[in-house]
C-alpha atoms as a PDB file:
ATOM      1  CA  UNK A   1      11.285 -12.949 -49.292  1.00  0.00           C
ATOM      2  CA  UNK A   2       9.227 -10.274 -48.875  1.00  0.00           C
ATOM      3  CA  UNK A   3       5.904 -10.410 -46.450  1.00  0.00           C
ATOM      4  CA  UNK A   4       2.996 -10.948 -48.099  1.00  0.00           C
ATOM      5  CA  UNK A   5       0.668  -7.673 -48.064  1.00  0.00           C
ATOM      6  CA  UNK A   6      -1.775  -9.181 -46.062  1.00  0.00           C
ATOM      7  CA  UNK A   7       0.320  -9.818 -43.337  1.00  0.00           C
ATOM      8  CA  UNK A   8       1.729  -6.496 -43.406  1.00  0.00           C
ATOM      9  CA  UNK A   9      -1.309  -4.994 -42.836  1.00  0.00           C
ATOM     10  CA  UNK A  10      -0.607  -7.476 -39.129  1.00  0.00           C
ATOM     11  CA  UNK A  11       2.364  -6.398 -38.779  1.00  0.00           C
ATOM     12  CA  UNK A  12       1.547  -2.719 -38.943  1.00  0.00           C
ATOM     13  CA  UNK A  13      -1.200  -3.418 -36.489  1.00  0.00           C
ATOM     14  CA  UNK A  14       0.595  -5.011 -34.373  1.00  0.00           C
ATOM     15  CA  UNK A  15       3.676  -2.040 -34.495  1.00  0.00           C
ATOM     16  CA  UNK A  16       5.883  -5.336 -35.300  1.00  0.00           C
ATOM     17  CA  UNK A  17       7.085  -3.144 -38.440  1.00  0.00           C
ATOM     18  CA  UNK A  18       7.353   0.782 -38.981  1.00  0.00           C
ATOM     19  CA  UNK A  19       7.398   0.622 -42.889  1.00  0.00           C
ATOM     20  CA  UNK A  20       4.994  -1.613 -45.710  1.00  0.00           C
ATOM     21  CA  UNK A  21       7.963  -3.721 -46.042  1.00  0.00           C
ATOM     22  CA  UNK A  22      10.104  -6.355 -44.210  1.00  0.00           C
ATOM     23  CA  UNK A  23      12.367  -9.068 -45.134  1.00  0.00           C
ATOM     24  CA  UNK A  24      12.397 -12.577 -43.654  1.00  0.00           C
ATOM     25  CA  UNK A  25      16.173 -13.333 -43.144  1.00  0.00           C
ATOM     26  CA  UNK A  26      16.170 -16.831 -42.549  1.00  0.00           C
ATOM     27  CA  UNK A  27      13.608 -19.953 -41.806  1.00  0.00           C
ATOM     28  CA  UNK A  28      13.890 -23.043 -40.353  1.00  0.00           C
ATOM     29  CA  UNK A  29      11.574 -26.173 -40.072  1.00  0.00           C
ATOM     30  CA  UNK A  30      10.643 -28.446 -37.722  1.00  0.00           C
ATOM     31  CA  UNK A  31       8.078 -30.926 -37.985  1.00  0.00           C
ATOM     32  CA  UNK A  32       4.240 -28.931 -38.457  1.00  0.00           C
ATOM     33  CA  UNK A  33       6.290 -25.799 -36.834  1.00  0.00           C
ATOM     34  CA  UNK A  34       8.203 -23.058 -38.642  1.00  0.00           C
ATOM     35  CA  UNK A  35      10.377 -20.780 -37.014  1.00  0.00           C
ATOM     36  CA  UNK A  36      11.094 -17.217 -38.877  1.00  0.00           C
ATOM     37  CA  UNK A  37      13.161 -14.097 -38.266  1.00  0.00           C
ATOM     38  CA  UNK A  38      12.216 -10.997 -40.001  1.00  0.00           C
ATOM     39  CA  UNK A  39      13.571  -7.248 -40.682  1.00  0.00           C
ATOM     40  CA  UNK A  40      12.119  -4.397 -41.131  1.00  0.00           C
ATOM     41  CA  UNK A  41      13.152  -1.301 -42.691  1.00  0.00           C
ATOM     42  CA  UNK A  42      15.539   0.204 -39.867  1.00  0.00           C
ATOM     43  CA  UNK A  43      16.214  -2.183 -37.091  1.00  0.00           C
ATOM     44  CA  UNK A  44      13.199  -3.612 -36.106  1.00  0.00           C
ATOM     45  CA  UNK A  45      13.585  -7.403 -36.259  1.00  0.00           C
ATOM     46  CA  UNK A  46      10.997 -10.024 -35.292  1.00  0.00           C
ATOM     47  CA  UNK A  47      10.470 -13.998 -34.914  1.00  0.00           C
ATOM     48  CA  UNK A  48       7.450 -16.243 -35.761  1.00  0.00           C
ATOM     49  CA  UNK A  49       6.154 -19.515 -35.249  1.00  0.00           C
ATOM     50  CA  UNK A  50       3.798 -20.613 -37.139  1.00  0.00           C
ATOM     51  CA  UNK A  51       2.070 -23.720 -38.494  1.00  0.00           C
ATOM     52  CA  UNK A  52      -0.684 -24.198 -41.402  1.00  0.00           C
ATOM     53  CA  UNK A  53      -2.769 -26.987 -41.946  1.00  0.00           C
ATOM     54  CA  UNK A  54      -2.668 -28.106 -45.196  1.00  0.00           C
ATOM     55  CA  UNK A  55      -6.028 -28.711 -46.039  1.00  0.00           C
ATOM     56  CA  UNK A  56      -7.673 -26.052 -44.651  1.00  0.00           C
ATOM     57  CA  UNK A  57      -4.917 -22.902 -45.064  1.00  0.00           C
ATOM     58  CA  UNK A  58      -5.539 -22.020 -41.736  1.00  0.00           C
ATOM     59  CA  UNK A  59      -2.659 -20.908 -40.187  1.00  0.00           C
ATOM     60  CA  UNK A  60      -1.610 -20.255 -36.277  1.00  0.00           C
ATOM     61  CA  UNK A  61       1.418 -18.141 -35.844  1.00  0.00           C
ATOM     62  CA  UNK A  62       2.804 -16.804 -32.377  1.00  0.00           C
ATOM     63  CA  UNK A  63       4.716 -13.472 -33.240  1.00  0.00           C
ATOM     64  CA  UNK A  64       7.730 -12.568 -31.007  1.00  0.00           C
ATOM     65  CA  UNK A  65       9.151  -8.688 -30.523  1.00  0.00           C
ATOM     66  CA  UNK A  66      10.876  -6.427 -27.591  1.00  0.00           C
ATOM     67  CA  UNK A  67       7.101  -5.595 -27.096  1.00  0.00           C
ATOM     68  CA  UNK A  68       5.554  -8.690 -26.753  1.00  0.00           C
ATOM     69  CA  UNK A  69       4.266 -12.234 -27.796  1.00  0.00           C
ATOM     70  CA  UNK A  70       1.461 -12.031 -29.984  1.00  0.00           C
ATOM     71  CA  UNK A  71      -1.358 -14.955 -31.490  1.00  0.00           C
ATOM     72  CA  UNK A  72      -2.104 -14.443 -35.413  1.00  0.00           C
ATOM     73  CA  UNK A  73      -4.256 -16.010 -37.163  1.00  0.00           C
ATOM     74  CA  UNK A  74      -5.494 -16.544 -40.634  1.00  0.00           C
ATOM     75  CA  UNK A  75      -7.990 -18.307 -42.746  1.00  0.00           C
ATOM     76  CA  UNK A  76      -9.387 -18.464 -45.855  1.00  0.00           C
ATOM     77  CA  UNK A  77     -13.109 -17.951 -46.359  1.00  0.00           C
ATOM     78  CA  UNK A  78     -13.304 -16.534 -42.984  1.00  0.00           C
ATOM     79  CA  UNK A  79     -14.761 -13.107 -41.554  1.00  0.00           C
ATOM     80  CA  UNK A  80     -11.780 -13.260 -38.883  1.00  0.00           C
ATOM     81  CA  UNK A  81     -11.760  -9.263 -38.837  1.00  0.00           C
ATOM     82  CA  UNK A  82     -15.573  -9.899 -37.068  1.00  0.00           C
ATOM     83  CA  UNK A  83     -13.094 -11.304 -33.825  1.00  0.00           C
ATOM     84  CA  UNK A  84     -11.567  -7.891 -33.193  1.00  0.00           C
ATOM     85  CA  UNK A  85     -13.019  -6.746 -29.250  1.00  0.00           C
ATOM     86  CA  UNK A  86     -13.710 -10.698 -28.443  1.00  0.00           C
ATOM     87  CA  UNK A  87     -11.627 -12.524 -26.054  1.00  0.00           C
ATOM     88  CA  UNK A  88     -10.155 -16.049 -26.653  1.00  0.00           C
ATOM     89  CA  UNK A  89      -7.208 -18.300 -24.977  1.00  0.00           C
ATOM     90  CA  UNK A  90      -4.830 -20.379 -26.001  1.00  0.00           C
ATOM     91  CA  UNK A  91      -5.144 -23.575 -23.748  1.00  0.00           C
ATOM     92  CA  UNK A  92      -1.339 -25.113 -23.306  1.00  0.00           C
ATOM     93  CA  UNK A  93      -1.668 -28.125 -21.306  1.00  0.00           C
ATOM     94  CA  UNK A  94      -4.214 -27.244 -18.158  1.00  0.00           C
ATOM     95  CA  UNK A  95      -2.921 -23.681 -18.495  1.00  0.00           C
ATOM     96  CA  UNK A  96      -5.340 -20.800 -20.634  1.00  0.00           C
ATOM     97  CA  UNK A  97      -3.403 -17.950 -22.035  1.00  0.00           C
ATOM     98  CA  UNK A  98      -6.188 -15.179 -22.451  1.00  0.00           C
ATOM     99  CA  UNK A  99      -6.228 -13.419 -25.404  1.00  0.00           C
ATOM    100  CA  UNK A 100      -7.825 -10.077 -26.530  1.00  0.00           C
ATOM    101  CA  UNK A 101      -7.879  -9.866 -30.686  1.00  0.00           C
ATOM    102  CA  UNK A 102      -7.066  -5.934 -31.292  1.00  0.00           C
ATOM    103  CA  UNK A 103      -6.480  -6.266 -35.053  1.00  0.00           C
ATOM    104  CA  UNK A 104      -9.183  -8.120 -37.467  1.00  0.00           C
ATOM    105  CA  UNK A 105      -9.039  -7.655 -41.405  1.00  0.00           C
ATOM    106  CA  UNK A 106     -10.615  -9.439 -44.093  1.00  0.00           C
ATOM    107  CA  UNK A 107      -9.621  -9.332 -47.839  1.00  0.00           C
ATOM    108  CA  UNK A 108     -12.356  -9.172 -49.928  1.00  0.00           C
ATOM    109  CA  UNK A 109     -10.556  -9.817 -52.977  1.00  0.00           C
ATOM    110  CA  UNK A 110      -8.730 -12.992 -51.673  1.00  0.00           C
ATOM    111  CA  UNK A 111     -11.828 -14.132 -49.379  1.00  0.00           C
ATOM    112  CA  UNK A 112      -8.684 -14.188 -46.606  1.00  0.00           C
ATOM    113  CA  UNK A 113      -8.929 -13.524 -43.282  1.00  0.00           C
ATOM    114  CA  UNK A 114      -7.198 -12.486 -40.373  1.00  0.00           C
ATOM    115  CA  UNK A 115      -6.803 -11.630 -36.084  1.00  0.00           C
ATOM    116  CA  UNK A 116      -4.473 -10.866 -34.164  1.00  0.00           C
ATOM    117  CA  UNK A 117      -4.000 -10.076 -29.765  1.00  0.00           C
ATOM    118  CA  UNK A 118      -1.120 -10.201 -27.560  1.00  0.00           C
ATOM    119  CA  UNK A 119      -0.651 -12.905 -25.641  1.00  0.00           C
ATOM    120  CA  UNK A 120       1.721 -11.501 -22.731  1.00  0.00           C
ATOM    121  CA  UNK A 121       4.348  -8.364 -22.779  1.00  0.00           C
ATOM    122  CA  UNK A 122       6.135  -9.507 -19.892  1.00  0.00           C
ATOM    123  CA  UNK A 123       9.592 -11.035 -20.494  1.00  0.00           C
ATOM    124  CA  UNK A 124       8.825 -13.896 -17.821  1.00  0.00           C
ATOM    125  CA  UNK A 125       5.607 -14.632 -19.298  1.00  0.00           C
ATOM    126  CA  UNK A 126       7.179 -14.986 -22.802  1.00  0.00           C
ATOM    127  CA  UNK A 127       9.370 -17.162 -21.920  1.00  0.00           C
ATOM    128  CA  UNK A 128       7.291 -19.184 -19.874  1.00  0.00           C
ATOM    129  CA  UNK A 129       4.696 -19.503 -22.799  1.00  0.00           C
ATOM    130  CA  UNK A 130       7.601 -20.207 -24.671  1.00  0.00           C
ATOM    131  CA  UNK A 131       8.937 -23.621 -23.405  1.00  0.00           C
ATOM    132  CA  UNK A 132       6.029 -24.841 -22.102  1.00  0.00           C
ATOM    133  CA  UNK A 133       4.323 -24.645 -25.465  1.00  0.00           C
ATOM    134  CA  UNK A 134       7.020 -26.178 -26.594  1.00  0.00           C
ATOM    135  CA  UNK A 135       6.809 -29.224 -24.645  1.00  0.00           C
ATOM    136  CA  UNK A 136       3.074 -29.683 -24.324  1.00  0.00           C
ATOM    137  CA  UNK A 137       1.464 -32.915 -25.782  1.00  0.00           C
ATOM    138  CA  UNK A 138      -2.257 -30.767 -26.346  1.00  0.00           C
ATOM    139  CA  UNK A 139      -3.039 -27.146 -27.728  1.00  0.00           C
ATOM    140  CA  UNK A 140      -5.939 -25.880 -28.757  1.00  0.00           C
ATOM    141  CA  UNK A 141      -7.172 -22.025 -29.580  1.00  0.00           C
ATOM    142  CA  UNK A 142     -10.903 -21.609 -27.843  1.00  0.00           C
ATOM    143  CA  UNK A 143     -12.766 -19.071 -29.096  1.00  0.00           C
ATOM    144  CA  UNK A 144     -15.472 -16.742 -27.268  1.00  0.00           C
ATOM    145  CA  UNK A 145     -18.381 -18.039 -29.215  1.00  0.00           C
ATOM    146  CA  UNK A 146     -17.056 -21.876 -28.227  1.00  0.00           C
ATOM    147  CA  UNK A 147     -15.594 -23.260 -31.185  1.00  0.00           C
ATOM    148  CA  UNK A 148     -12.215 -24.480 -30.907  1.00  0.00           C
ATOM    149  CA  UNK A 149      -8.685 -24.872 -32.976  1.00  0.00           C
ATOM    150  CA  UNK A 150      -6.961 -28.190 -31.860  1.00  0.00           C
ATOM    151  CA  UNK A 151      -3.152 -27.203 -33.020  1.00  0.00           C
ATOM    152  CA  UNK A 152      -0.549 -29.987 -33.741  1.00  0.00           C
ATOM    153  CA  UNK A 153       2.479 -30.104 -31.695  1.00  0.00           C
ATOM    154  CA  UNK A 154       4.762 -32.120 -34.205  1.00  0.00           C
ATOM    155  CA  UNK A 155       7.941 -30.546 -33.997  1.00  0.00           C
ATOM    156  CA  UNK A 156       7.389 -27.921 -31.196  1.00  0.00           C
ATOM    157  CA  UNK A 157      10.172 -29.644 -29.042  1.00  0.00           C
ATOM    158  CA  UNK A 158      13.128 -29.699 -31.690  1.00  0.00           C
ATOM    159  CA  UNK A 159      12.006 -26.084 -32.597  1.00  0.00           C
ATOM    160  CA  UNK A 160      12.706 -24.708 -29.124  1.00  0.00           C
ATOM    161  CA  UNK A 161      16.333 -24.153 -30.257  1.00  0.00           C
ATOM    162  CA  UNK A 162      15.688 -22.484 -33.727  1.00  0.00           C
ATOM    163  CA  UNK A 163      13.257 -20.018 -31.050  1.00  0.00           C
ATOM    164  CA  UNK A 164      16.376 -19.736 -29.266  1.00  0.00           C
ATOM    165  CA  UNK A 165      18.359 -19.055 -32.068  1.00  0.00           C
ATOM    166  CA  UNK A 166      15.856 -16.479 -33.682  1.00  0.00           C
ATOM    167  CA  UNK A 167      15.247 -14.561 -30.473  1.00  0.00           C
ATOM    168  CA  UNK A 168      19.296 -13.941 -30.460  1.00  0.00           C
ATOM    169  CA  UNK A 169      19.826 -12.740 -33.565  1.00  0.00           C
ATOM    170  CA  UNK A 170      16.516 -10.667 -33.067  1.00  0.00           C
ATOM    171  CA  UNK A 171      17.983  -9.452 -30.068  1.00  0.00           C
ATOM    172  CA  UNK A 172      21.371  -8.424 -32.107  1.00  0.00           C
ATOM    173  CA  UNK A 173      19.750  -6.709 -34.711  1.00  0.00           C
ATOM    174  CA  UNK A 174      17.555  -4.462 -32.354  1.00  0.00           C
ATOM    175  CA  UNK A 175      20.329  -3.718 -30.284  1.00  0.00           C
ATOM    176  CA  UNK A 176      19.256  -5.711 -26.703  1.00  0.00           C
ATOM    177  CA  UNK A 177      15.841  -6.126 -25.541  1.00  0.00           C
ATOM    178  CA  UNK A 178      14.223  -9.601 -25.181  1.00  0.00           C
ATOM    179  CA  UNK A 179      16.151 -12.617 -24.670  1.00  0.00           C
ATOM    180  CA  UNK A 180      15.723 -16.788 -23.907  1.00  0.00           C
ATOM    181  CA  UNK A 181      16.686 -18.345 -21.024  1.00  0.00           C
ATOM    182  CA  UNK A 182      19.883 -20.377 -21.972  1.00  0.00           C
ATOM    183  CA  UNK A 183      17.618 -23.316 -20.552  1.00  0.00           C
ATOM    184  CA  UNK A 184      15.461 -23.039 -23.519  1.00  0.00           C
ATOM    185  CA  UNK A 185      18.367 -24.168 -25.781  1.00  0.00           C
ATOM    186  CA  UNK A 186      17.346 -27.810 -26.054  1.00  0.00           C
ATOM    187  CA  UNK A 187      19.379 -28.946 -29.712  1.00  0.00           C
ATOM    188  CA  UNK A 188      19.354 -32.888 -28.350  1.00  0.00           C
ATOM    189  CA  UNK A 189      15.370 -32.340 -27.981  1.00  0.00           C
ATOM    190  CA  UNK A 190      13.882 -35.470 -29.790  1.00  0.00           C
ATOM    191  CA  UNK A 191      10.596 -34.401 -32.203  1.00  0.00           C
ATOM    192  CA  UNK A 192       7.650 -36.140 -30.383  1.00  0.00           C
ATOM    193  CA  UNK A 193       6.479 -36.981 -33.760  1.00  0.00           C
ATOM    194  CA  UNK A 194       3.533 -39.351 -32.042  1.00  0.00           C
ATOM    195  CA  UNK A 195       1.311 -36.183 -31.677  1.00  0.00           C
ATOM    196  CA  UNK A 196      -1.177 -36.128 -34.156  1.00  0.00           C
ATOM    197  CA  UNK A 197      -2.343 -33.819 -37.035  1.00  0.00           C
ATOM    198  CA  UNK A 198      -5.777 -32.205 -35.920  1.00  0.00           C
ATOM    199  CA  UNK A 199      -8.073 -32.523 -38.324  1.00  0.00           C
ATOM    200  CA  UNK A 200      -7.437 -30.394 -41.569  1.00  0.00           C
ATOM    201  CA  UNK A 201     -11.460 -28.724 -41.789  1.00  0.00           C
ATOM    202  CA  UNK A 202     -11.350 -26.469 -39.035  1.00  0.00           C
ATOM    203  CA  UNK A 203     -14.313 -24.437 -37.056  1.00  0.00           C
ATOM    204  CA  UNK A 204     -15.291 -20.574 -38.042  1.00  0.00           C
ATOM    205  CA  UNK A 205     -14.954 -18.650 -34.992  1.00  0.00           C
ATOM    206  CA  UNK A 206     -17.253 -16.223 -36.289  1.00  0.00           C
ATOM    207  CA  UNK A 207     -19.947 -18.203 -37.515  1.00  0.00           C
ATOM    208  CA  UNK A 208     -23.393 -18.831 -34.879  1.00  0.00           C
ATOM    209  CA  UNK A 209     -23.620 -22.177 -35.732  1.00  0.00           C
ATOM    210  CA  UNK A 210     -21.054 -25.096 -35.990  1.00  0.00           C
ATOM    211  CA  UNK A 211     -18.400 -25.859 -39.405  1.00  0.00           C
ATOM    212  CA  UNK A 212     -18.391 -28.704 -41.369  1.00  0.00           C
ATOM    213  CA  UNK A 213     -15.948 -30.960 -38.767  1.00  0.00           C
ATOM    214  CA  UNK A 214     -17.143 -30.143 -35.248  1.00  0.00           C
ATOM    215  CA  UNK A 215     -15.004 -30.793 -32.638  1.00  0.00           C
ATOM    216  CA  UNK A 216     -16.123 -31.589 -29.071  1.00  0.00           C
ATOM    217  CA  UNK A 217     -15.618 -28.784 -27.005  1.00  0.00           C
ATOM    218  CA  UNK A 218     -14.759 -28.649 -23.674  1.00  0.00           C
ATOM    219  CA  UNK A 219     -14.978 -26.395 -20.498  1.00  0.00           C
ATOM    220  CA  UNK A 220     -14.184 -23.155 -21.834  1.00  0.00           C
ATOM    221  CA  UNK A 221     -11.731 -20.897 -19.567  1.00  0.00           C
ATOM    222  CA  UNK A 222     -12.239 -18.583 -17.415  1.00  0.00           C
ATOM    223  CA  UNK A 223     -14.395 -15.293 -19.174  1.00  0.00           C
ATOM    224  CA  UNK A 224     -14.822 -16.991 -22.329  1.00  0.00           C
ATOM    225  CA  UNK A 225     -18.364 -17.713 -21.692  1.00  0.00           C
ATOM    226  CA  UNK A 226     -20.550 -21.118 -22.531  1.00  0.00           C
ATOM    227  CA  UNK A 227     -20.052 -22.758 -26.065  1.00  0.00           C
ATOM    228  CA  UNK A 228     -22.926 -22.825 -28.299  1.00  0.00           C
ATOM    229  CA  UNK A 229     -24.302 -25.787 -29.379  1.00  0.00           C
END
């Protein structure tokens, strides 16, 4: 399966590909959570882990590569390229991952959306982010302008291994670079399947006011300023 020319335009951005096209090799499910590995022309290989919420199309995706972990993500109906320069964090538990988007794009013909920002480049980090997103019981995305993305964690837990998995073959194909902890290979993980599915409407990060489903924000972290409204 090819990737979809929107999310090339990511990848390029990103330097996750060096060519317009790339391959995914294999994908495997798990729950809300989706774990892919993808080739590039030469031997650039990648992972991702993503999720989409069905009603909305949103989608959250953390992209894995010898250069770092990076946050996508895409909507529908959504100015998302208006993000690129603003700050954000993805909130794991009591711990905020700061994130600057570098890449926005909108597609004016599809009305689609997209940002992306690395999350950490530091092997350590990666890992860390890694496992404990994995086992969290609450994520959310919060963005500068105070909205927030609750993201479902059904399916994070029994995915840890398929990470593991990807990030080996990944690290095969490219010839070394990053690698899991063996810890991190967790196949007798049970699916904690009693998180819930956040709500399905979603918040516009970009818009001044709030979205059709507001959800109650809280404290925003650190040098993400006060939410609005």
């Amino acid at each position: 399966m090819r990737l979809r020319g929107w999310l090339v335009g990511l990848v390029l951005g990103l330097g996750l590909a060096p060519a317009a096209e790339a391959n995914q090799i294999w994908s495997r499910v798990s729950g809300q959570w989706t774990v892919k590995l993808f080739q590039a022309q030469g031997d650039r290989a990648w992972c991702s882990w993503d999720t989409r919420f069905q009603t909305s199309r949103r989608t959250v995706s953390f992209m894995l590569n010898n250069r770092g972990l990076h946050l996508f993500i895409g909507a529908p109906d959504m100015r998302l390229d208006r993000l690129r320069g603003q700050r954000a964090a993805v909130v794991v538990g009591g711990q905020a991952y700061p994130v600057t988007f570098t890449f926005g794009d909108f597609n004016a013909r599809t009305n689609l959306g997209g940002a992306a920002g690395v999350i950490t480049a530091e092997s350590r980090a990666m890992r860390g982010f890694i496992e404990a997103f994995a086992r969290a019981t609450s994520a959310e995305i919060r963005f500068a302008s105070g909205v927030n993305w609750a993201v479902g964690l059904r399916g994070t837990r029994a995915s840890l291994a398929h990470m593991a998995a990807c990030v080996s073959e990944m690290r095969q194909r490219n010839g070394g670079g990053f690698d899991m902890d063996p810890s991190a290979r967790d196949p007798g993980a049970l699916d904690p399947s009693a998180r819930p599915v956040p709500p399905g409407g979603g918040l516009d990060p970009t818009a001044p006011g709030p979205g059709p489903d507001p959800v109650p924000a809280p404290r925003p972290a650190p040098g993400l300023g006060q939410p609005k409204g």
